[in-house]
PDB file of N, CA and C in Angstrom:
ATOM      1  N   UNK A   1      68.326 104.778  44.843  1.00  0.00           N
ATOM      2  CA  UNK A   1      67.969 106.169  44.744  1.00  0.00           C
ATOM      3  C   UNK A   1      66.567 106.414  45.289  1.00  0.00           C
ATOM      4  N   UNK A   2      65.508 105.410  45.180  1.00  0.00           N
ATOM      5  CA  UNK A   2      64.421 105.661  45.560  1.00  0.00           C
ATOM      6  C   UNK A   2      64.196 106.107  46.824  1.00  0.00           C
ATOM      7  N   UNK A   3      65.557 105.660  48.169  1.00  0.00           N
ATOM      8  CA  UNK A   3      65.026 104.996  49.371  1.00  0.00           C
ATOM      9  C   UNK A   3      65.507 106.394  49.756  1.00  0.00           C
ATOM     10  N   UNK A   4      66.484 107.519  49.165  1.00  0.00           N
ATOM     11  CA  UNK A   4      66.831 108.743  49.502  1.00  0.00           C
ATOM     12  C   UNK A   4      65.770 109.333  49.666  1.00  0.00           C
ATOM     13  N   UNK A   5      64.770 109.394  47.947  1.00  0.00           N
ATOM     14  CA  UNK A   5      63.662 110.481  47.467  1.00  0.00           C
ATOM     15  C   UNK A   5      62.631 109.915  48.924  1.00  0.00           C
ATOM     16  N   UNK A   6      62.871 108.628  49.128  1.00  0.00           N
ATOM     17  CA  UNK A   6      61.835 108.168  50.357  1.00  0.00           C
ATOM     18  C   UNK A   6      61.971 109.278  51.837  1.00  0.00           C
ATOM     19  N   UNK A   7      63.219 109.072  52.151  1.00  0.00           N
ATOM     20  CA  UNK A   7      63.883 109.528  53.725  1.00  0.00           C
ATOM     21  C   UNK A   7      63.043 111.445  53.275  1.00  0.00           C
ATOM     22  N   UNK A   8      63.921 111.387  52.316  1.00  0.00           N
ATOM     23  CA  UNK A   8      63.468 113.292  51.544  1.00  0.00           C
ATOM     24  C   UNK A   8      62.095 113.874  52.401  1.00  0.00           C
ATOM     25  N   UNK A   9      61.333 112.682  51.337  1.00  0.00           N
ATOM     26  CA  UNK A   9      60.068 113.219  51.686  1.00  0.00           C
ATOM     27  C   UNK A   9      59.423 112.606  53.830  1.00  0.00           C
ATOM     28  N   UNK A  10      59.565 111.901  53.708  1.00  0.00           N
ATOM     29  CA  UNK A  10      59.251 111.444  55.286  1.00  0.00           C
ATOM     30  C   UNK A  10      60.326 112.282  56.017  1.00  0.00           C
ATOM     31  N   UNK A  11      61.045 113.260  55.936  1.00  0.00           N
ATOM     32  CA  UNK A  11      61.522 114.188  56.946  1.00  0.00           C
ATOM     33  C   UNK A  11      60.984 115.601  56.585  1.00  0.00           C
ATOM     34  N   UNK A  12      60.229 115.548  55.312  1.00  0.00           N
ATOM     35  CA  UNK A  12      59.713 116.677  54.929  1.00  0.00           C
ATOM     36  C   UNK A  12      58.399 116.895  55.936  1.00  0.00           C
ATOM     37  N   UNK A  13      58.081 115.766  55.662  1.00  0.00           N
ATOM     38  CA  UNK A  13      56.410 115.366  56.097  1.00  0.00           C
ATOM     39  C   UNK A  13      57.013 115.910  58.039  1.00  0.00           C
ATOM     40  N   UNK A  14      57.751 115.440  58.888  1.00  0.00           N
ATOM     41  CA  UNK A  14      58.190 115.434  60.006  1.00  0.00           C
ATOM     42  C   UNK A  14      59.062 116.795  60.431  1.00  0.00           C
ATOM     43  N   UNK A  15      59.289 117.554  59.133  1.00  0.00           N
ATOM     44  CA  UNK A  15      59.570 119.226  59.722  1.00  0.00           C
ATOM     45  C   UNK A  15      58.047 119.800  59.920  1.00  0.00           C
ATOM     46  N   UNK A  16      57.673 119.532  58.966  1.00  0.00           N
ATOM     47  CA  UNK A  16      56.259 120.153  58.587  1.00  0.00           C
ATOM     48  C   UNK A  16      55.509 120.134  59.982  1.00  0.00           C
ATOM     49  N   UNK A  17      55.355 118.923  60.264  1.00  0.00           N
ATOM     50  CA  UNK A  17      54.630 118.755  61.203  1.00  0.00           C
ATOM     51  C   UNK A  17      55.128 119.481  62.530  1.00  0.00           C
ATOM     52  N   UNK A  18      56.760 119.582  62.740  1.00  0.00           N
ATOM     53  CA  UNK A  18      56.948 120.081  63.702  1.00  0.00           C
ATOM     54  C   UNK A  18      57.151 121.572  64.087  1.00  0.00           C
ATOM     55  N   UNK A  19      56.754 122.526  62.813  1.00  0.00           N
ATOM     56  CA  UNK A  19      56.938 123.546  62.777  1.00  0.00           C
ATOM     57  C   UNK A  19      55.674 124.255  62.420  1.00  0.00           C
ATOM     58  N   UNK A  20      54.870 123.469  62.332  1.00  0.00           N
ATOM     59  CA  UNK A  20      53.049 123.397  62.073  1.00  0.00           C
ATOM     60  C   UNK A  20      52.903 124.521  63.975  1.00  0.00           C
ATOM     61  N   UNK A  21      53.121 124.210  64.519  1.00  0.00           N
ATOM     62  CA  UNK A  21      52.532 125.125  65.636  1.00  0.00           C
ATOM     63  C   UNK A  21      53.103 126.593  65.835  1.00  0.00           C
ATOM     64  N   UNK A  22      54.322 126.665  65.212  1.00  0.00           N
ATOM     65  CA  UNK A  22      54.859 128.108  65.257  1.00  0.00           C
ATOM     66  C   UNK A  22      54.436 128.632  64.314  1.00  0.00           C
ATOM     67  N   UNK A  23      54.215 128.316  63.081  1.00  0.00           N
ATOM     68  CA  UNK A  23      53.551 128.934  62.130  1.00  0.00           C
ATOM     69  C   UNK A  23      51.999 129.326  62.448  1.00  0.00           C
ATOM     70  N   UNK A  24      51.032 128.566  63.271  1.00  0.00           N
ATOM     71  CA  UNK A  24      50.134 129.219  63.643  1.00  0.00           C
ATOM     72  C   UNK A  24      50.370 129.984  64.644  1.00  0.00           C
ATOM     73  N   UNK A  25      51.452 130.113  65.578  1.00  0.00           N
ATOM     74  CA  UNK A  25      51.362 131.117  66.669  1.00  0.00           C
ATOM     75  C   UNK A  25      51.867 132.411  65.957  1.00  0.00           C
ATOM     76  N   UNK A  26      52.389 132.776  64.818  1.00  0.00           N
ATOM     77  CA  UNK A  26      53.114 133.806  63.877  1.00  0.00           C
ATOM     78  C   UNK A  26      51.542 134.054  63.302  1.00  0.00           C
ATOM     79  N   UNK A  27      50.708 132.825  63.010  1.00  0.00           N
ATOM     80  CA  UNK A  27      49.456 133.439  62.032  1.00  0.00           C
ATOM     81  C   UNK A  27      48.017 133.800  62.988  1.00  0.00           C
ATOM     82  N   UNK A  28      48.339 133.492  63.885  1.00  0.00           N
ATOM     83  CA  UNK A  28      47.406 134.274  65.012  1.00  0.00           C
ATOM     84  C   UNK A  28      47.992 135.678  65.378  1.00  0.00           C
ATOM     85  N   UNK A  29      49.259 135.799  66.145  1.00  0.00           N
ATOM     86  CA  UNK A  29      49.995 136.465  66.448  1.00  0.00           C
ATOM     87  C   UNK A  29      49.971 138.363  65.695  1.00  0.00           C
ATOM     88  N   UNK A  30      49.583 137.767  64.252  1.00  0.00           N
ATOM     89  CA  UNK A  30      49.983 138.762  63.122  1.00  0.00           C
ATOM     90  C   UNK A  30      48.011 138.956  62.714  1.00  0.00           C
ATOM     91  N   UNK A  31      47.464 137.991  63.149  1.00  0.00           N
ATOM     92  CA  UNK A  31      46.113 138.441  63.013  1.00  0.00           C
ATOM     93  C   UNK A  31      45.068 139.655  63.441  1.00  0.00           C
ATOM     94  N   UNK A  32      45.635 139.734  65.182  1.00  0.00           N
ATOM     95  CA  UNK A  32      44.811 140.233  66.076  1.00  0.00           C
ATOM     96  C   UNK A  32      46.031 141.384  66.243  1.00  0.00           C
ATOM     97  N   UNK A  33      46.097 142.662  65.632  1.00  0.00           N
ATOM     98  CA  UNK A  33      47.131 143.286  66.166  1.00  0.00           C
ATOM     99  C   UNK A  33      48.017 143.130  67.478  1.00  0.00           C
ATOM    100  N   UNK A  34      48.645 141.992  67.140  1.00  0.00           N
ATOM    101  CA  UNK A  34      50.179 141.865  67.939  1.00  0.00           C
ATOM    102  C   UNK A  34      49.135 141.188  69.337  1.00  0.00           C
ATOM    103  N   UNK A  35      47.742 140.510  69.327  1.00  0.00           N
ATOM    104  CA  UNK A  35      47.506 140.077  70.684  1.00  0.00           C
ATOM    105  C   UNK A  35      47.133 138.818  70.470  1.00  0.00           C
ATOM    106  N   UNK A  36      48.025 137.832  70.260  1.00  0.00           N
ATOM    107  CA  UNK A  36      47.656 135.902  69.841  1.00  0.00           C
ATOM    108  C   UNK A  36      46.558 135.600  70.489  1.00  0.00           C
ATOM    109  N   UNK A  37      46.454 135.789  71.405  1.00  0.00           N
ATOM    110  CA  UNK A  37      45.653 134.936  72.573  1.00  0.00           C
ATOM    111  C   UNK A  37      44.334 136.313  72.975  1.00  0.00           C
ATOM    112  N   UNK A  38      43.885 137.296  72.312  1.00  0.00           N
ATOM    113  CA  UNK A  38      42.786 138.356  72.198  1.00  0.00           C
ATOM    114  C   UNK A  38      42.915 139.094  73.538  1.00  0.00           C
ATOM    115  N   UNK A  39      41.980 139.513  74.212  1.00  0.00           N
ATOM    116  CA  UNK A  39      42.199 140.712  75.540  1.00  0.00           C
ATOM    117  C   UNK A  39      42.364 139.283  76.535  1.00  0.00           C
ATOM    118  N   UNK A  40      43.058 139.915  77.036  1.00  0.00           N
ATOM    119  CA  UNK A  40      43.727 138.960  78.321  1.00  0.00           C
ATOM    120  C   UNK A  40      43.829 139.836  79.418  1.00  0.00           C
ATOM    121  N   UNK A  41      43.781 139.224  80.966  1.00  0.00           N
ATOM    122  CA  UNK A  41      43.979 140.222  81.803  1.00  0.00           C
ATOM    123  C   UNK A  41      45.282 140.299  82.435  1.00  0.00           C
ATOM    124  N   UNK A  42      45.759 141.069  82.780  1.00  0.00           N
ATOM    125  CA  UNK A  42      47.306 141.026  83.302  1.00  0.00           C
ATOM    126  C   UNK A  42      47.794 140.073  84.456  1.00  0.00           C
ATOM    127  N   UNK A  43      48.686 139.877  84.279  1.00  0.00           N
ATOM    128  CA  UNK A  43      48.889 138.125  85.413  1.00  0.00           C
ATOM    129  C   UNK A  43      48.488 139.155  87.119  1.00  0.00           C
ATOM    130  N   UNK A  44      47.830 138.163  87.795  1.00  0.00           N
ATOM    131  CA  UNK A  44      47.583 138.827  89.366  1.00  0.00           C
ATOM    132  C   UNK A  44      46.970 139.412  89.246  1.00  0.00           C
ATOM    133  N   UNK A  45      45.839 140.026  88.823  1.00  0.00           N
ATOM    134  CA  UNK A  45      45.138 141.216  89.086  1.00  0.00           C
ATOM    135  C   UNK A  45      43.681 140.652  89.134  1.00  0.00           C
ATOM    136  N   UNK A  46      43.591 139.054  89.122  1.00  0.00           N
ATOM    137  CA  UNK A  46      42.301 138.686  89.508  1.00  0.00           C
ATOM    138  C   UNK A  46      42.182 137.625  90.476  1.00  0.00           C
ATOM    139  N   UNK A  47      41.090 137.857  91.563  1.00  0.00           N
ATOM    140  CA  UNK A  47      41.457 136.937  92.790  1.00  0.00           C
ATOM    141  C   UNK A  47      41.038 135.848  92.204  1.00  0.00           C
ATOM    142  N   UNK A  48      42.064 134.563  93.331  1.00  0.00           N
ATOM    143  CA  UNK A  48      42.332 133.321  93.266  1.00  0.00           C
ATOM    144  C   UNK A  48      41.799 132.272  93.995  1.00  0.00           C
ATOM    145  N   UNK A  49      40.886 131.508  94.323  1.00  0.00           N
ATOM    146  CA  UNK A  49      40.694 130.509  95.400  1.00  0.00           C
ATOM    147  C   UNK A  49      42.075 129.918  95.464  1.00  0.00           C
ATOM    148  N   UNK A  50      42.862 129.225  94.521  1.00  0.00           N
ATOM    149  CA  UNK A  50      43.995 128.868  94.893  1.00  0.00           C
ATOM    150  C   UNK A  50      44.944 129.463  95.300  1.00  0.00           C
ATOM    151  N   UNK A  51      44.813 130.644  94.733  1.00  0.00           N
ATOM    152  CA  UNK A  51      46.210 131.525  95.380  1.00  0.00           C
ATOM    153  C   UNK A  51      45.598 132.054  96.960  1.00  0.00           C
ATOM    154  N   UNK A  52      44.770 132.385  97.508  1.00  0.00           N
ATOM    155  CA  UNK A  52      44.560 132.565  98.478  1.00  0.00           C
ATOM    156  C   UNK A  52      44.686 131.370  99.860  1.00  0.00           C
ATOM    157  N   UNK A  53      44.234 130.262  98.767  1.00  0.00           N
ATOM    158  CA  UNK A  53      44.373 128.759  99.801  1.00  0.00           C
ATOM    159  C   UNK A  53      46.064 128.756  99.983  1.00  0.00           C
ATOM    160  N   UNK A  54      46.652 128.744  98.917  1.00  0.00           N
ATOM    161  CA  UNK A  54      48.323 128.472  98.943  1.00  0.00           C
ATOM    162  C   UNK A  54      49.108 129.589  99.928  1.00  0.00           C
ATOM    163  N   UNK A  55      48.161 130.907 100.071  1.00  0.00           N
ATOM    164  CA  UNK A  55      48.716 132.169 100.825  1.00  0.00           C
ATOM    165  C   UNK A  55      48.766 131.097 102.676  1.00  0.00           C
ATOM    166  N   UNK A  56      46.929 130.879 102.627  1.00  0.00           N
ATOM    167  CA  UNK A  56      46.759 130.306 104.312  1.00  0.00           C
ATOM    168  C   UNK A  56      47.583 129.235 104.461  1.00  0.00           C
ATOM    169  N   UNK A  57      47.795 128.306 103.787  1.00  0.00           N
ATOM    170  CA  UNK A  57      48.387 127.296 103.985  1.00  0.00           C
ATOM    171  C   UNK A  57      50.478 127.543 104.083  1.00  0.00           C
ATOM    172  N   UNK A  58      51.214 128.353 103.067  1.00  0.00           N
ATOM    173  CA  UNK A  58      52.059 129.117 103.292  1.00  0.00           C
ATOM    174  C   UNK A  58      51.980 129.847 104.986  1.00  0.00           C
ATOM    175  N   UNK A  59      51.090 130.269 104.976  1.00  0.00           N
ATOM    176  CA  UNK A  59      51.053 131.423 106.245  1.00  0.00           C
ATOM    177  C   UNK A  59      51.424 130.552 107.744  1.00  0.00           C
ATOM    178  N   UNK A  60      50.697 129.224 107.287  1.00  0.00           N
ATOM    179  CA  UNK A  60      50.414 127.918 108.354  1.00  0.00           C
ATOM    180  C   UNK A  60      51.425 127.412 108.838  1.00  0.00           C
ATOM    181  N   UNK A  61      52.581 127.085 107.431  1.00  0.00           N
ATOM    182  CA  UNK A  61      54.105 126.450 107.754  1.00  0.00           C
ATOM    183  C   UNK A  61      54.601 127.492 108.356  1.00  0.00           C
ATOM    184  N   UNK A  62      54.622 128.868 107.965  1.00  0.00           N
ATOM    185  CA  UNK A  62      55.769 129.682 108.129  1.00  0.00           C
ATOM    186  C   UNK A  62      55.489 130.121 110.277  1.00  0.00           C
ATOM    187  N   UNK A  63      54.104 129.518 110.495  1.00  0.00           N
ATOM    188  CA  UNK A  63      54.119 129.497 111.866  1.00  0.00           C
ATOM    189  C   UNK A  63      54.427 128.501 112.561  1.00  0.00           C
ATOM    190  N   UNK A  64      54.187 127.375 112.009  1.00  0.00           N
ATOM    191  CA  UNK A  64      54.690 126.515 112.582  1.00  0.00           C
ATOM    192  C   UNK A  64      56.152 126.161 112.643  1.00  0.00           C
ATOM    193  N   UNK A  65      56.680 126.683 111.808  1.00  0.00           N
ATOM    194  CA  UNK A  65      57.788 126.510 111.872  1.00  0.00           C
ATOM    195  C   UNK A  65      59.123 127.752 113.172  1.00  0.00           C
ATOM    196  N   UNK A  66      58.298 128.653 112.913  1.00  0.00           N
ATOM    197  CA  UNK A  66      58.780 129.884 113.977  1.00  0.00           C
ATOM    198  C   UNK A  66      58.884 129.368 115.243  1.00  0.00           C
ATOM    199  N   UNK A  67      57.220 128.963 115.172  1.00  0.00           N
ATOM    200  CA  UNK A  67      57.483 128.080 116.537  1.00  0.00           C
ATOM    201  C   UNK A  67      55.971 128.816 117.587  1.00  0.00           C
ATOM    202  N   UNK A  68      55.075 129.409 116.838  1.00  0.00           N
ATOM    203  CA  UNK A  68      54.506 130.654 117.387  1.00  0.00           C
ATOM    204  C   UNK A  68      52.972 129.967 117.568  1.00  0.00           C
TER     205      UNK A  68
END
């Protein structure tokens, strides 16, 4: 009987833990009126060194490949 109350608790311990991060994204979430992560800026609306490198380099294949 012991080795049950054992498994019991060591899967208790192993929900816990795995449900430990949604419970803080619900207790942030519910903190900051409905904004987890505080003022954020909207995706794209701020320039990129990478996204601009990935544009020239995109721009590069799509000529070379035309043929131009």
């Amino acid at each position: 009987m012991g080795e049950v109350t054992e498994l019991f608790l060591v899967m208790l311990v192993l929900a816990a833990g795995a449900f430990a991060p949604l419970g803080y994204f619900i207790y942030k979430f519910s903190q900051t009126q409905a904004k987890p992560f505080g003022e954020t800026e909207p995706h794209g609306d701020s320039p990129s060194v990478i996204n601009d490198f990935a544009e020239k380099i995109i721009g590069l294949i799509k000529g070379l490949v035309s043929g131009k």
